[in-house]
Protein backbone atom coordinates (compact mmCIF):
# COMPACT_ATOMS: atom_id res chain seq x y z
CA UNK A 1 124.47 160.18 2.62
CA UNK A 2 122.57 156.97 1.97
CA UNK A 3 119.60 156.40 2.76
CA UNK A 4 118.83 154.03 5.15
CA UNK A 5 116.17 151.10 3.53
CA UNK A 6 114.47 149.07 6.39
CA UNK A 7 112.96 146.83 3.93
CA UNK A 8 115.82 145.51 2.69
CA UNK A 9 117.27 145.39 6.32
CA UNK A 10 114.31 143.53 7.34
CA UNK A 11 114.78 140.90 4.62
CA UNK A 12 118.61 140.77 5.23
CA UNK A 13 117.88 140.11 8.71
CA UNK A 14 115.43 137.34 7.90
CA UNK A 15 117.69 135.37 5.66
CA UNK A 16 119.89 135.23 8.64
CA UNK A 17 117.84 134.55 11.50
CA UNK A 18 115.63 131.86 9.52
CA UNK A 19 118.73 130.28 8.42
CA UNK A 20 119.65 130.06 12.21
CA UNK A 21 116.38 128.33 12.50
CA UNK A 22 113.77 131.53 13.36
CA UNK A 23 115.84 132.66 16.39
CA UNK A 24 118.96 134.40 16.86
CA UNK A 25 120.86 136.62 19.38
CA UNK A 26 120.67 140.54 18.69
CA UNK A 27 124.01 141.18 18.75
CA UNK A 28 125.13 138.15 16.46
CA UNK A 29 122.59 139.61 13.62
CA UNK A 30 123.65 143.05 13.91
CA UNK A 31 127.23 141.80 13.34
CA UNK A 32 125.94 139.83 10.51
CA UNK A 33 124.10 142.39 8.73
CA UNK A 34 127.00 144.84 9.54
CA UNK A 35 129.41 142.16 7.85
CA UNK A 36 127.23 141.52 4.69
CA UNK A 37 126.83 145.57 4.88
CA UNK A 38 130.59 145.71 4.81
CA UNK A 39 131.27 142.66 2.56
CA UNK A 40 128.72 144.73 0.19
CA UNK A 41 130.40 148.10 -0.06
CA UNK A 42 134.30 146.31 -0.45
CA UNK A 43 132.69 144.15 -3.33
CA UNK A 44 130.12 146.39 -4.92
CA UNK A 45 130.33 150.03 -3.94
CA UNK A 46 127.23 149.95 -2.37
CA UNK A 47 126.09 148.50 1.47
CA UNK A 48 122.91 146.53 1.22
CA UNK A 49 120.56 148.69 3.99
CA UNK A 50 122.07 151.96 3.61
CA UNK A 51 122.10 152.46 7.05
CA UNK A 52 124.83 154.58 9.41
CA UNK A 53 127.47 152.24 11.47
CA UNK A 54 128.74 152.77 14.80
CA UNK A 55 131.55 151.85 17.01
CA UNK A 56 130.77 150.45 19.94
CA UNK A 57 132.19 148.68 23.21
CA UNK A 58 130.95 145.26 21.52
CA UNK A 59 131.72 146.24 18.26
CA UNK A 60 130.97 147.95 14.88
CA UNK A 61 126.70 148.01 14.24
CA UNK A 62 124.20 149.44 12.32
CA UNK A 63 122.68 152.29 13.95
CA UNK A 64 119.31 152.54 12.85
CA UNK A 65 118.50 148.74 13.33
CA UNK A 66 120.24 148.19 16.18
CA UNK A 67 117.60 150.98 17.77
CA UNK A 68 114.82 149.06 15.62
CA UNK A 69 115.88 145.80 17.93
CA UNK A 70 116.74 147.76 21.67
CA UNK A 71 114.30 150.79 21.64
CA UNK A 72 110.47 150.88 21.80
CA UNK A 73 109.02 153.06 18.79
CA UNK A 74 105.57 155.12 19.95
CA UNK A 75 102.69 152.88 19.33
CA UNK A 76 102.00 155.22 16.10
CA UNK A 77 105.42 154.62 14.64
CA UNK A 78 105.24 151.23 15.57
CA UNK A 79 102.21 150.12 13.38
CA UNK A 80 104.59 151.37 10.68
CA UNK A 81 107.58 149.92 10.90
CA UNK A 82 108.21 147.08 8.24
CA UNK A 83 111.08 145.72 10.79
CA UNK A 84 108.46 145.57 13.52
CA UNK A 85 105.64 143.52 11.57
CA UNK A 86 107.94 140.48 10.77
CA UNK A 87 110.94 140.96 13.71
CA UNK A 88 110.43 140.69 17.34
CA UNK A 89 112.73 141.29 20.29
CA UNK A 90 112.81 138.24 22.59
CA UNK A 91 115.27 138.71 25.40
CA UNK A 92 118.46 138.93 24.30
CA UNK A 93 117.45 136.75 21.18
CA UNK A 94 115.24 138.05 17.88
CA UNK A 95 112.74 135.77 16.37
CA UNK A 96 111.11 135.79 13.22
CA UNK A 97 107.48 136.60 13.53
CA UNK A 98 106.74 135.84 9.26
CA UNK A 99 108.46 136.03 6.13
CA UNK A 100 109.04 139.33 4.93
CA UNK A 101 109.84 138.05 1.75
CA UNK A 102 112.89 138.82 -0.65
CA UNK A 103 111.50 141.46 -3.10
CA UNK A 104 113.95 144.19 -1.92
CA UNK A 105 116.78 141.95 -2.49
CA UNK A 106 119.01 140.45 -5.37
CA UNK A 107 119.87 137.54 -5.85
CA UNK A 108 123.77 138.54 -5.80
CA UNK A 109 122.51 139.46 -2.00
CA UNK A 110 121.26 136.75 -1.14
CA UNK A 111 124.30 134.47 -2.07
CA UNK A 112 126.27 137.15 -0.49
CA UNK A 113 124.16 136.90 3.33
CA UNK A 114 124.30 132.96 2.49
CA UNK A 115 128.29 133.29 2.51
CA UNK A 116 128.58 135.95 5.17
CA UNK A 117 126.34 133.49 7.59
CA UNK A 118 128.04 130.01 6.31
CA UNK A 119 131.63 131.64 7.43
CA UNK A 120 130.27 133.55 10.87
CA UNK A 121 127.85 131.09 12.05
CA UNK A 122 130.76 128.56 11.70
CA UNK A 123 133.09 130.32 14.28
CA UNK A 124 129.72 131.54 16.50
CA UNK A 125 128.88 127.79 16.33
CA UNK A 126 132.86 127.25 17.18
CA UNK A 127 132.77 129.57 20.42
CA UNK A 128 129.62 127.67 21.56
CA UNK A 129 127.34 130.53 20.54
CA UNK A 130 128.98 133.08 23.18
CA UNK A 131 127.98 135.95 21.75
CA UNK A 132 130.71 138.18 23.43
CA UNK A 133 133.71 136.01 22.30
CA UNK A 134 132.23 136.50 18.79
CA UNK A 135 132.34 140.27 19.60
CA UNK A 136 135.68 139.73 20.61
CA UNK A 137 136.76 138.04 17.67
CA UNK A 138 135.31 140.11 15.10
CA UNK A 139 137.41 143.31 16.90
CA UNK A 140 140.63 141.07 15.70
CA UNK A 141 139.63 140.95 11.95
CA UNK A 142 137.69 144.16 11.49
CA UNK A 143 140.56 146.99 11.43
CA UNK A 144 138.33 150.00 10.70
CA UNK A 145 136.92 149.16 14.85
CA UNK A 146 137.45 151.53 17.45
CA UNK A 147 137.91 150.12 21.08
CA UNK A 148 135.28 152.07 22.77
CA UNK A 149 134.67 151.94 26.83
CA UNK A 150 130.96 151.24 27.96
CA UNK A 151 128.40 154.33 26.88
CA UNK A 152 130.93 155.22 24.56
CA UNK A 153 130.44 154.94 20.79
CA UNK A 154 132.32 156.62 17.78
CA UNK A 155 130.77 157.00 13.77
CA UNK A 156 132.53 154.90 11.34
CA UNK A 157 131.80 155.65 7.74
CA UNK A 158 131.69 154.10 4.45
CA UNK A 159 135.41 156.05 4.35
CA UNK A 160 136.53 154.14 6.93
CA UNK A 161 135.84 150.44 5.71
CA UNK A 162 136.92 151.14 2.52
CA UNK A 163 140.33 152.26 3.82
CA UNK A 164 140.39 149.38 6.38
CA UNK A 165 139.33 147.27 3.54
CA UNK A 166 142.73 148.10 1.09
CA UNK A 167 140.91 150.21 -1.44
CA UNK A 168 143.55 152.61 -3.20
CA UNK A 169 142.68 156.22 -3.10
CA UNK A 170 141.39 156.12 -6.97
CA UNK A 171 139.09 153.32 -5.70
CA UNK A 172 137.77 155.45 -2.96
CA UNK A 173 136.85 158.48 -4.18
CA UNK A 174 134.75 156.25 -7.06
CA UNK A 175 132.68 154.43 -4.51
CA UNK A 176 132.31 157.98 -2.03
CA UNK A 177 130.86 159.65 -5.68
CA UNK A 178 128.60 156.93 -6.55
CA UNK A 179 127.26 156.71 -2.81
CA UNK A 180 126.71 160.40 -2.87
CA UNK A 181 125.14 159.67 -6.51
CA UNK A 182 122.89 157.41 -5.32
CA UNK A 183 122.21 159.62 -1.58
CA UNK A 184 121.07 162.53 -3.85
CA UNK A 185 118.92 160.38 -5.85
CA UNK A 186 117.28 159.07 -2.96
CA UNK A 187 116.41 162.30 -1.60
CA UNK A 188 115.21 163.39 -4.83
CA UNK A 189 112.41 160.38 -4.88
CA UNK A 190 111.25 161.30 -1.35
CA UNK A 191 110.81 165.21 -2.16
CA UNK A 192 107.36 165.58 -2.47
CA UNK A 193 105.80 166.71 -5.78
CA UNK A 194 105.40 170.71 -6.25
């Protein structure tokens, strides 16, 4: 299992919301970064935040920042949270607080969030920025989504997308070996030092 990287989901969220002009609903960015996450792992192998995706009533999301956006960390955690220093909730809407820079990201990343907001913000912009029609949408072109009722949510996996995305079965077990590759890694660098 990945691991998830709030850095680089911090600066994946600010290429969006700045290029949205500093503000932009929650929901819309967490479909965004779950599409670029998506887009990602069907052109590369590997998602740019590493975080876990869910099912939900309004659509597929990104766990981990989706509770970085809707739930209060303890004031401890808080101070420590790389999201938290440059993103801030704001109703239903996030705004950037300041530029987290781009360090964490390439700049094959970056051209991919450019395309992944060019092509979504169009048909946001299209459904006059309703961001439950875009929900709604997105269900119709996303196959590996599960209709979920309200409080209900169901794990989607990297196996999942890939399938929904056409990958053949060789394809498939390459990317779930590198991903556990690069999970084992990652756990590896965080074990502290005997």
């Amino acid at each position: 299992m990945l691991q998830y990287n709030e850095q680089r989901a911090t600066q994946a969220a600010a290429v969006f919301i700045k290029k949205a002009g500093g503000k932009l609903n929650y929901m819309v960015l967490i479909k965004f970064l779950y599409l670029a996450d998506r887009e990602a792992l069907l052109k590369w192998g590997t998602p740019i935040t590493g975080d876990s995706y869910l099912s939900m009533r309004w659509g597929p999301l990104l766990s981990r920042t989706h509770d970085l956006i809707t739930e209060p960390l303890p004031e401890d955690e808080a101070t420590k949270s790389f999201w938290k220093t440059y993103i801030q909730p704001e109703s239903y809407d996030v705004k950037l607080l300041n530029d987290p820079g781009d360090d964490e990201l390439s700049e094959a990343d970056e051209e991919l969030l450019g395309s992944i907001f060019d092509k979504f913000y169009a048909k946001y912009s299209e459904l006059k920025f309703n961001p439950f029609e875009f929900c709604n949408f997105l269900h119709g072109i996303l196959p590996e989504y599960r209709t979920a009722r309200q409080g209900e949510c169901f794990d989607l996996d990297h196996h999942d997308i890939l399938v929904a995305g056409n990958k053949n079965p060789e394809e498939i077990r390459e990317v779930e070996a590198l991903l556990s590759s690069i999970g084992k890694m990652q756990k590896l660098r965080q074990a502290p030092a005997k």
